[in-house]
PDB file of N, CA and C in Angstrom:
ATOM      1  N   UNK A   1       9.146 -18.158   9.921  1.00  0.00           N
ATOM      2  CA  UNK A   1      10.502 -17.853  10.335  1.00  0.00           C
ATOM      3  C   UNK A   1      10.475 -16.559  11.143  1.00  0.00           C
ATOM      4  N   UNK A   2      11.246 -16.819  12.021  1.00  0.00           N
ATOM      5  CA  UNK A   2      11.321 -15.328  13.001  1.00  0.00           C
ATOM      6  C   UNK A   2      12.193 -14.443  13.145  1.00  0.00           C
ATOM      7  N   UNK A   3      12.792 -13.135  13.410  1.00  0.00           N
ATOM      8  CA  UNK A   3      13.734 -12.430  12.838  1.00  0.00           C
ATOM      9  C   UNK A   3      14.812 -13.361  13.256  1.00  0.00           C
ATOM     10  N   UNK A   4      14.551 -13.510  14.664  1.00  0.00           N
ATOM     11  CA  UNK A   4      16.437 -14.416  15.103  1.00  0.00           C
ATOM     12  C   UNK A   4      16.680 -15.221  14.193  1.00  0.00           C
ATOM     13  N   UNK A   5      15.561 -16.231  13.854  1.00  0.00           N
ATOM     14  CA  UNK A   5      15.929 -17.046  12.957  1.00  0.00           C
ATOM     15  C   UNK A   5      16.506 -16.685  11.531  1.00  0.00           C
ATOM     16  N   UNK A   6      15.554 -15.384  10.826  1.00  0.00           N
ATOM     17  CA  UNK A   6      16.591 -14.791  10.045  1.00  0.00           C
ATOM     18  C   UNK A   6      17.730 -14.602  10.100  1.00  0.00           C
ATOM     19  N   UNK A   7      17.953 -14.098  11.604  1.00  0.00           N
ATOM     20  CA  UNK A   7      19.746 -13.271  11.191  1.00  0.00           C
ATOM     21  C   UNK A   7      20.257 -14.616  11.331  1.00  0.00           C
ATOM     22  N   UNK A   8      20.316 -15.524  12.069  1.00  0.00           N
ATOM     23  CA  UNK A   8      20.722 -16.800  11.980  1.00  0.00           C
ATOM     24  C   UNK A   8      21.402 -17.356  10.731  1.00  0.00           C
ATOM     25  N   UNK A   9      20.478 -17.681  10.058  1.00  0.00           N
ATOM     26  CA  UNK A   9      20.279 -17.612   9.010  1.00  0.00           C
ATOM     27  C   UNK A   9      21.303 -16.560   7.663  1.00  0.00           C
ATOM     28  N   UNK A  10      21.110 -15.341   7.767  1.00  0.00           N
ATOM     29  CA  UNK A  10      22.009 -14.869   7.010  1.00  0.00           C
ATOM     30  C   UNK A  10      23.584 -14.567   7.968  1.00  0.00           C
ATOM     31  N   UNK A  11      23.570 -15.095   8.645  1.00  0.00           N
ATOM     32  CA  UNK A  11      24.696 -15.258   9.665  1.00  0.00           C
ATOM     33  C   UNK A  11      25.883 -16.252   9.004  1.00  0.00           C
ATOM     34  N   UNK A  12      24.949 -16.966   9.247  1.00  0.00           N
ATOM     35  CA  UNK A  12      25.397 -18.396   8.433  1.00  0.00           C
ATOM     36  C   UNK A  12      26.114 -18.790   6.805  1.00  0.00           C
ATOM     37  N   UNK A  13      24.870 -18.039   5.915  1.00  0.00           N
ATOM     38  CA  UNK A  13      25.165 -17.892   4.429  1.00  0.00           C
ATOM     39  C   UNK A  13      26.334 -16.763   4.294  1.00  0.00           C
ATOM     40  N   UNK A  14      26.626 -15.969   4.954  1.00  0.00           N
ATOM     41  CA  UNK A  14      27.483 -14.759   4.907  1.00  0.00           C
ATOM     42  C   UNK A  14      28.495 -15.117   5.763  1.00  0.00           C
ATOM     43  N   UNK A  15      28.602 -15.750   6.562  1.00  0.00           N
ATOM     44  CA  UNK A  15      30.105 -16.399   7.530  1.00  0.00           C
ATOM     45  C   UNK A  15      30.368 -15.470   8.623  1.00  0.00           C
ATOM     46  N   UNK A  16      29.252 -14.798   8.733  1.00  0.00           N
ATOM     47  CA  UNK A  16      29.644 -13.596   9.499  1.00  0.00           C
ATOM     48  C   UNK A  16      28.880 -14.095  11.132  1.00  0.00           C
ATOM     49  N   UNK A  17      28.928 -13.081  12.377  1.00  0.00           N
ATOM     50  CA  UNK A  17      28.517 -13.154  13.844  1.00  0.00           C
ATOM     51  C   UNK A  17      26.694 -12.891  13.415  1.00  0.00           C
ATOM     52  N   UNK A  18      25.817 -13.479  14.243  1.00  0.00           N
ATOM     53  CA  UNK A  18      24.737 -13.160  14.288  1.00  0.00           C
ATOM     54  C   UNK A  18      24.624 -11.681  14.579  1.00  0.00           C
ATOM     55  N   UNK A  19      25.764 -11.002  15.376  1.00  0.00           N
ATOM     56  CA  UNK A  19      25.524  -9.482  15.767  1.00  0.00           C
ATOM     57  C   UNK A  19      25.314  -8.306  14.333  1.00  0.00           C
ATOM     58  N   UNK A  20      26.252  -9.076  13.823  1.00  0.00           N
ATOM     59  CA  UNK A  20      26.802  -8.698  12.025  1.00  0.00           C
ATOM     60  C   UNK A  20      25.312  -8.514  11.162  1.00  0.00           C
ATOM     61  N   UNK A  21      25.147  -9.852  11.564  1.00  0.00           N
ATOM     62  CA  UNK A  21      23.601 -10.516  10.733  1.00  0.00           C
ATOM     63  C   UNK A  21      22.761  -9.634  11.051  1.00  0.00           C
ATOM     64  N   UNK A  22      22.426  -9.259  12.606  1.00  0.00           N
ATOM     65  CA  UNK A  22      21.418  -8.639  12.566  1.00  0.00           C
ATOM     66  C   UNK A  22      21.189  -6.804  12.440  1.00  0.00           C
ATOM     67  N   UNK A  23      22.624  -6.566  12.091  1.00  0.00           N
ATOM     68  CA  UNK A  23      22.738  -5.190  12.268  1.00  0.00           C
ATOM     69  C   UNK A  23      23.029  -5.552  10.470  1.00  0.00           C
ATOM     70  N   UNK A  24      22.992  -6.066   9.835  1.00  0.00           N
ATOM     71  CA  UNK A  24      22.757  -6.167   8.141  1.00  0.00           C
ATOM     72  C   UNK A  24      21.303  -6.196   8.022  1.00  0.00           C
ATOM     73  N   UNK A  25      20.444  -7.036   8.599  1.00  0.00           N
ATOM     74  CA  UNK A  25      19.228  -6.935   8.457  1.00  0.00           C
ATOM     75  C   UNK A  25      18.210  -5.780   9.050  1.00  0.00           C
ATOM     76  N   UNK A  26      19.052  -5.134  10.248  1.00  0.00           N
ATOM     77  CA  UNK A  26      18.272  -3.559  10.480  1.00  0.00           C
ATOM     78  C   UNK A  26      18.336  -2.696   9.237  1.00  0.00           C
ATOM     79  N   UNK A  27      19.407  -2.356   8.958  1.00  0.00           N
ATOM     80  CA  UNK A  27      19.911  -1.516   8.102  1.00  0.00           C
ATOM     81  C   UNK A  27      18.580  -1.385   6.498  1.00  0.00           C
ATOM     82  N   UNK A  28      18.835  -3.035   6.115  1.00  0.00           N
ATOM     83  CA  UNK A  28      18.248  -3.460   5.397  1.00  0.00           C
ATOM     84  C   UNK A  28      16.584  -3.218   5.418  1.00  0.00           C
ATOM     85  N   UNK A  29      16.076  -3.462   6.565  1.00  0.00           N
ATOM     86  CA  UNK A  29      14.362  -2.924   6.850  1.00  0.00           C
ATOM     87  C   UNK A  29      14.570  -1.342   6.666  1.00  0.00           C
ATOM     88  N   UNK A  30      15.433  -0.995   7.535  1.00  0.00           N
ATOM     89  CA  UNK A  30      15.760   0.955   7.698  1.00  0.00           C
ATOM     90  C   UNK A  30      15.626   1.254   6.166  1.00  0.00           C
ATOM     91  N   UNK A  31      16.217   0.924   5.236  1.00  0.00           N
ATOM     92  CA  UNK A  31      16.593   1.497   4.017  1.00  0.00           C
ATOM     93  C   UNK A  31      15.289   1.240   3.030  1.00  0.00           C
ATOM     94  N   UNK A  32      15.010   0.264   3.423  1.00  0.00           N
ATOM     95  CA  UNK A  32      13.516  -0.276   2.611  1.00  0.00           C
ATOM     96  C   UNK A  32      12.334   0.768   2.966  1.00  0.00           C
ATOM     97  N   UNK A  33      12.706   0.796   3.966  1.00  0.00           N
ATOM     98  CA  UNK A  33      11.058   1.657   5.096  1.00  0.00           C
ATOM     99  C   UNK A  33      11.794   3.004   4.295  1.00  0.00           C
ATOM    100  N   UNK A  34      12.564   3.757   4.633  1.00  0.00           N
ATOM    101  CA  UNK A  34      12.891   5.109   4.015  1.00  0.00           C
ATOM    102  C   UNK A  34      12.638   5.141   2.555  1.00  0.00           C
ATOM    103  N   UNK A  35      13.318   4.475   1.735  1.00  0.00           N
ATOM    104  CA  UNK A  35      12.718   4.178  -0.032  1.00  0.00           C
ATOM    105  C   UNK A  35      11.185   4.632  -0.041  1.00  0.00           C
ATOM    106  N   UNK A  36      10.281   3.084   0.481  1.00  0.00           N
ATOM    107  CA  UNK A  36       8.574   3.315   0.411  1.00  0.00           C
ATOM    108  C   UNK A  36       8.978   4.552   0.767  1.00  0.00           C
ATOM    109  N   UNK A  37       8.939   5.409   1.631  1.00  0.00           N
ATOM    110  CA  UNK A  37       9.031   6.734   2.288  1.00  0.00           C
ATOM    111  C   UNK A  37       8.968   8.116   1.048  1.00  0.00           C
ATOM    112  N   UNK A  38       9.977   7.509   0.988  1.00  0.00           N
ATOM    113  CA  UNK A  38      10.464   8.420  -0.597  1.00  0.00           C
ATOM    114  C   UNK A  38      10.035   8.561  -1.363  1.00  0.00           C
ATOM    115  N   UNK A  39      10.221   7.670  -1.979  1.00  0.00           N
ATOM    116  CA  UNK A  39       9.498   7.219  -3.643  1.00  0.00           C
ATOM    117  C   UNK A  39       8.288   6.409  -3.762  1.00  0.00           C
ATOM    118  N   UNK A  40       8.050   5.621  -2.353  1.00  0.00           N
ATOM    119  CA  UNK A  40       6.658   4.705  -2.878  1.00  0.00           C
ATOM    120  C   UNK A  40       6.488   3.002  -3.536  1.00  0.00           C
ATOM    121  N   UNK A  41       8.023   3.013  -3.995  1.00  0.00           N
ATOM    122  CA  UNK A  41       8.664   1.764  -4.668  1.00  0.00           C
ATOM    123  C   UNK A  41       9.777   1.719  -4.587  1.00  0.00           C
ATOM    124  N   UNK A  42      10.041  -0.261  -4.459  1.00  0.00           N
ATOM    125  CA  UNK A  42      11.308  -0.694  -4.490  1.00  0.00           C
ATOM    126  C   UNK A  42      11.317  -2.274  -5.085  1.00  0.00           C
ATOM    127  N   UNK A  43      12.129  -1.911  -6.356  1.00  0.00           N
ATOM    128  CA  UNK A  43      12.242  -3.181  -7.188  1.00  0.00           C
ATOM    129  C   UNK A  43      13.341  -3.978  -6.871  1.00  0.00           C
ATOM    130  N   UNK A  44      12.913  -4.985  -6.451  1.00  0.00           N
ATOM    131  CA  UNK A  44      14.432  -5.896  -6.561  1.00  0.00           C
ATOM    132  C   UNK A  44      14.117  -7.297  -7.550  1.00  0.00           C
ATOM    133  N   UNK A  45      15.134  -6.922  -8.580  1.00  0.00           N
ATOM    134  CA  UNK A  45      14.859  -7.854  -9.530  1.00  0.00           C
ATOM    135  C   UNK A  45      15.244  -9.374  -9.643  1.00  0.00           C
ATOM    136  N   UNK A  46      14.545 -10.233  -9.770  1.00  0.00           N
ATOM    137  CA  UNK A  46      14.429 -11.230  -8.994  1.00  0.00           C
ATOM    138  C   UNK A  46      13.482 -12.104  -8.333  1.00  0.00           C
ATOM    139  N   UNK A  47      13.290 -10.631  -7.015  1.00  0.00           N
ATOM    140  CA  UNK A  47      13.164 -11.021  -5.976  1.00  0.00           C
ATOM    141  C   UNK A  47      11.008 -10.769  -6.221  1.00  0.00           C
ATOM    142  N   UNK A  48      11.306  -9.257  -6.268  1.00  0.00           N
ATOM    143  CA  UNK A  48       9.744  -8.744  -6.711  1.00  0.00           C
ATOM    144  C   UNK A  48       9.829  -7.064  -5.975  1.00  0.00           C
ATOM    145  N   UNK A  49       8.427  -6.762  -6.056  1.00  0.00           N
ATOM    146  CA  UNK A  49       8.331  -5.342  -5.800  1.00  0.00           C
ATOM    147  C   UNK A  49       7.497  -5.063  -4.602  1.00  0.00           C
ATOM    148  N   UNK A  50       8.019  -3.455  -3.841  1.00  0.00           N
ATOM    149  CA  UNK A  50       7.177  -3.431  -2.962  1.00  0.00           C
ATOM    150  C   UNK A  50       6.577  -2.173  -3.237  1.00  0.00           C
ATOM    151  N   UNK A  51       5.660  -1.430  -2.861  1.00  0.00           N
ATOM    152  CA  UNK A  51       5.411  -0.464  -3.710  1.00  0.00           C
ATOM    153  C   UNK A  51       3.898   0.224  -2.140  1.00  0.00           C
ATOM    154  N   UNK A  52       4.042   1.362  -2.243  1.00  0.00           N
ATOM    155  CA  UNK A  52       2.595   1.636  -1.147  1.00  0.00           C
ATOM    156  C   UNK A  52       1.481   2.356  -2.444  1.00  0.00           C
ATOM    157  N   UNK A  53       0.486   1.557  -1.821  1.00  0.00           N
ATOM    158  CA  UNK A  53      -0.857   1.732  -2.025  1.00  0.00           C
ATOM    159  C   UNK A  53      -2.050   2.605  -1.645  1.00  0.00           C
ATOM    160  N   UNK A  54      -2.416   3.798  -1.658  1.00  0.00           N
ATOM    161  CA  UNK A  54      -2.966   4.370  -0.870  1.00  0.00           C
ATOM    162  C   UNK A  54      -5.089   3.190  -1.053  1.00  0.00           C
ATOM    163  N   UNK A  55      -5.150   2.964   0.127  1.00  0.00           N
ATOM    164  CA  UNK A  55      -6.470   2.136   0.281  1.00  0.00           C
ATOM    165  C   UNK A  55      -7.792   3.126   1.142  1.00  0.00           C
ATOM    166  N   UNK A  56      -8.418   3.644   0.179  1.00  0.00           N
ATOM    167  CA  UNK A  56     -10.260   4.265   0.142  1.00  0.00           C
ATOM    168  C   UNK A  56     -10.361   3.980   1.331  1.00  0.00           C
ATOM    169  N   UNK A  57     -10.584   5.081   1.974  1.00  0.00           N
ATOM    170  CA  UNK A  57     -11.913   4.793   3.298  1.00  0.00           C
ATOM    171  C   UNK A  57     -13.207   4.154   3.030  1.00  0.00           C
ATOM    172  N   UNK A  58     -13.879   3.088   3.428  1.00  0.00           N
ATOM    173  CA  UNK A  58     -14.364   2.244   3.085  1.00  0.00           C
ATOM    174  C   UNK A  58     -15.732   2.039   4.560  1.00  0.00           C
ATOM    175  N   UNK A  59     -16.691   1.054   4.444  1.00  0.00           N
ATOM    176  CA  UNK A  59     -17.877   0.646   5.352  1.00  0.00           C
ATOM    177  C   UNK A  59     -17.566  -0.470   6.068  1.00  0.00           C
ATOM    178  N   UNK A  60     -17.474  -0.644   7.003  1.00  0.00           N
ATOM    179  CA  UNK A  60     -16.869  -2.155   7.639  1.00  0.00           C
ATOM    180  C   UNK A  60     -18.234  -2.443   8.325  1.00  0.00           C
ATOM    181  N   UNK A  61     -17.877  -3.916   9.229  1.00  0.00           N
ATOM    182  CA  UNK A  61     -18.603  -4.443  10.539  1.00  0.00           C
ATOM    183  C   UNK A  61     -17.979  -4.865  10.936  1.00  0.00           C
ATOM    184  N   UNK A  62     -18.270  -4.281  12.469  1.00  0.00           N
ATOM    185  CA  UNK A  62     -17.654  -4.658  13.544  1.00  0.00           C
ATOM    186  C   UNK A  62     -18.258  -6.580  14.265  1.00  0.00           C
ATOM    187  N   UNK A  63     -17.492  -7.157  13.629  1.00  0.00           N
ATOM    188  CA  UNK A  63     -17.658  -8.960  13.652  1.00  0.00           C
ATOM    189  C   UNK A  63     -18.291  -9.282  15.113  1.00  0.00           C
ATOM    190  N   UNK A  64     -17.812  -8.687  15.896  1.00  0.00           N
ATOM    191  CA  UNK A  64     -18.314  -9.052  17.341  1.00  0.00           C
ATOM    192  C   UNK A  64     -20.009  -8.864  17.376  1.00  0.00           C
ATOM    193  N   UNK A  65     -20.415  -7.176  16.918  1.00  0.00           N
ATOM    194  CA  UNK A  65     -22.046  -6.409  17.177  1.00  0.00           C
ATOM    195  C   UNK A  65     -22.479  -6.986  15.840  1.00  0.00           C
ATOM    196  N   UNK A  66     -21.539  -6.553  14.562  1.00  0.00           N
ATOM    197  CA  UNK A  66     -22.414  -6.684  13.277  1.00  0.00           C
ATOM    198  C   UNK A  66     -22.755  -4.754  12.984  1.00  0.00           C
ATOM    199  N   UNK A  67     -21.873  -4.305  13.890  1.00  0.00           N
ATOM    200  CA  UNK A  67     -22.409  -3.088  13.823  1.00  0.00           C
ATOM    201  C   UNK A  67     -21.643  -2.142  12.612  1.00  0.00           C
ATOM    202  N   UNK A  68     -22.345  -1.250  11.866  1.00  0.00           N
ATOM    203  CA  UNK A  68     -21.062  -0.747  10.700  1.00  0.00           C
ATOM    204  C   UNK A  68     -20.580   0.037  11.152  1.00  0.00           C
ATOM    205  N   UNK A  69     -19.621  -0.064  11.012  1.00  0.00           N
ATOM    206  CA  UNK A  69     -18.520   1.295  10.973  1.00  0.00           C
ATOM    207  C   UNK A  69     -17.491   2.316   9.758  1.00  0.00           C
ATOM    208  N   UNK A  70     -17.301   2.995  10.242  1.00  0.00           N
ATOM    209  CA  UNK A  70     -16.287   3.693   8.933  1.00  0.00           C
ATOM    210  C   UNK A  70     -14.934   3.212   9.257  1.00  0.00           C
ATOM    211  N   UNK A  71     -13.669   3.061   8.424  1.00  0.00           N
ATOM    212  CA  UNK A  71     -12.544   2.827   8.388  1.00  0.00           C
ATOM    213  C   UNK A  71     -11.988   3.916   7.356  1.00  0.00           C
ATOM    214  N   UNK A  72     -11.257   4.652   7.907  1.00  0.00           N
ATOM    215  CA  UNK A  72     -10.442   5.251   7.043  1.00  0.00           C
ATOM    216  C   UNK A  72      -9.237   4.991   6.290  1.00  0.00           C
ATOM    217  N   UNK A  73      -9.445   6.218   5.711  1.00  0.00           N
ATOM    218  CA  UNK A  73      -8.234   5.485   4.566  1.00  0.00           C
ATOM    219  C   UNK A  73      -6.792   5.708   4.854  1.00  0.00           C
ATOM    220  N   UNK A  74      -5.993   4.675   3.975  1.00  0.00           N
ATOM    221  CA  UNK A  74      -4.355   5.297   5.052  1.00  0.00           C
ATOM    222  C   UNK A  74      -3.940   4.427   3.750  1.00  0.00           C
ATOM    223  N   UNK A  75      -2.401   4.070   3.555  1.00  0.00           N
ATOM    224  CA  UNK A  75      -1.550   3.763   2.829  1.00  0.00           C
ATOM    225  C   UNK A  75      -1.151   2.269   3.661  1.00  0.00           C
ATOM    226  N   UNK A  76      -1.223   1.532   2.151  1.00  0.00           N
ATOM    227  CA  UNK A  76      -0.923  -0.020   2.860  1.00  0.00           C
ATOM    228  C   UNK A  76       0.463  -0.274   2.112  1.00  0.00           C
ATOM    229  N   UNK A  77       1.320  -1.606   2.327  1.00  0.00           N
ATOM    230  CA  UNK A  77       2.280  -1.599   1.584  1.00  0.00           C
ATOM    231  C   UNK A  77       1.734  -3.188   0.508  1.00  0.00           C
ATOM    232  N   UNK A  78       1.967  -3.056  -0.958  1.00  0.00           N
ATOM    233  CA  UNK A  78       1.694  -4.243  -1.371  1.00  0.00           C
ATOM    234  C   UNK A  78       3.141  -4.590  -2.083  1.00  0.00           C
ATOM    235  N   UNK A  79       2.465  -6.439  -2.206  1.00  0.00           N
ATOM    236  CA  UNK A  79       4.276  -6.841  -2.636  1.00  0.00           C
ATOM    237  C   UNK A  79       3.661  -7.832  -3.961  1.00  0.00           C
ATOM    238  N   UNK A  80       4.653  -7.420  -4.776  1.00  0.00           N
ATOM    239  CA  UNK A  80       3.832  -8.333  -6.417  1.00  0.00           C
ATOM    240  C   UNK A  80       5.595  -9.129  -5.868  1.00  0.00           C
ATOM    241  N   UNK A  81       5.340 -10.697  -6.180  1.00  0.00           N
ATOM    242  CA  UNK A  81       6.391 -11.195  -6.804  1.00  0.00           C
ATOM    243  C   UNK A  81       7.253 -11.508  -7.755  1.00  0.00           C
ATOM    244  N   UNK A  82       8.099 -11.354  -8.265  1.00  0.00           N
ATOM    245  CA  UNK A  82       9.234 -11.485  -9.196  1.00  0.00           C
ATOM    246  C   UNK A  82       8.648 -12.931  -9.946  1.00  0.00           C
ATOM    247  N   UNK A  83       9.222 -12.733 -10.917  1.00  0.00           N
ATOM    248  CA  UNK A  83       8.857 -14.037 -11.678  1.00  0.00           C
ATOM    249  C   UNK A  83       9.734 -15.041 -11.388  1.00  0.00           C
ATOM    250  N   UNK A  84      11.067 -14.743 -10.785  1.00  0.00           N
ATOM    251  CA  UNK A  84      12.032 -15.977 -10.451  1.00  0.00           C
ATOM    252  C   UNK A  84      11.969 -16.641  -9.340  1.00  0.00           C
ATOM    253  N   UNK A  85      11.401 -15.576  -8.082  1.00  0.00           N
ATOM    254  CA  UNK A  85      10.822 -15.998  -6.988  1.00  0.00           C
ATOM    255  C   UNK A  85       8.903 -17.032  -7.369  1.00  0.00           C
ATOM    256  N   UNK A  86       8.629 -16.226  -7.869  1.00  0.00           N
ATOM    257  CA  UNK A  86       7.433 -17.194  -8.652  1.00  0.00           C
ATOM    258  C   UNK A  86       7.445 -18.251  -8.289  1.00  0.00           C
ATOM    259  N   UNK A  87       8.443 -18.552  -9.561  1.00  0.00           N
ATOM    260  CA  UNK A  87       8.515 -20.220  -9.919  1.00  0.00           C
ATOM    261  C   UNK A  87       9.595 -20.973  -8.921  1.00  0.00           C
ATOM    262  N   UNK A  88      10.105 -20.342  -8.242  1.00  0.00           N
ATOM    263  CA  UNK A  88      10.770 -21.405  -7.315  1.00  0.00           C
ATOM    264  C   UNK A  88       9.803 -21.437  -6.193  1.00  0.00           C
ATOM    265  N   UNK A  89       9.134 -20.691  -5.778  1.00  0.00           N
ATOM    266  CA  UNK A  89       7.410 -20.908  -4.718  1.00  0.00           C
ATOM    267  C   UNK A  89       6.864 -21.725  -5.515  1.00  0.00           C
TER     268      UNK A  89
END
């Protein structure tokens, strides 16, 4: 699914203009991205959690040479699912 198709989408379920939709769904990434920002976590119950991870600088290969390289470390975001979302996946 693609964002248009999102706001579409909650356009629709909400009765509202796609313009509506998609300025609900900025807001919505904006507020999420600032949270991780903040605190690091965001539970929505239900739904599941998102939470950042800080991930080890680590030894790679470069797939093309085979050649190793270093990768550093940086903060990833991980998402555990909700148990209600679970079982309806």
């Amino acid at each position: 699914m693609t964002k248009a198709e999102l706001v579409a989408a909650i356009a629709g379920d909400a009765g509202i203009t796609k313009a509506q939709g998609a300025k609900a769904l900025d807001s919505y990434i904006a507020n999420v991205t600032a949270e991780l920002k903040k605190s690091g976590k965001l539970g929505l119950v239900g739904f599941g959690t998102l939470s950042v991870v800080k991930r080890k600088a680590r030894t790679g290969r470069n797939p093309q040479t085979g050649e190793t390289i270093q990768i550093k470390a940086k903060n990833v975001i991980k998402f555990k699912a909700g148990k209600a979302l679970a079982e309806k996946v």
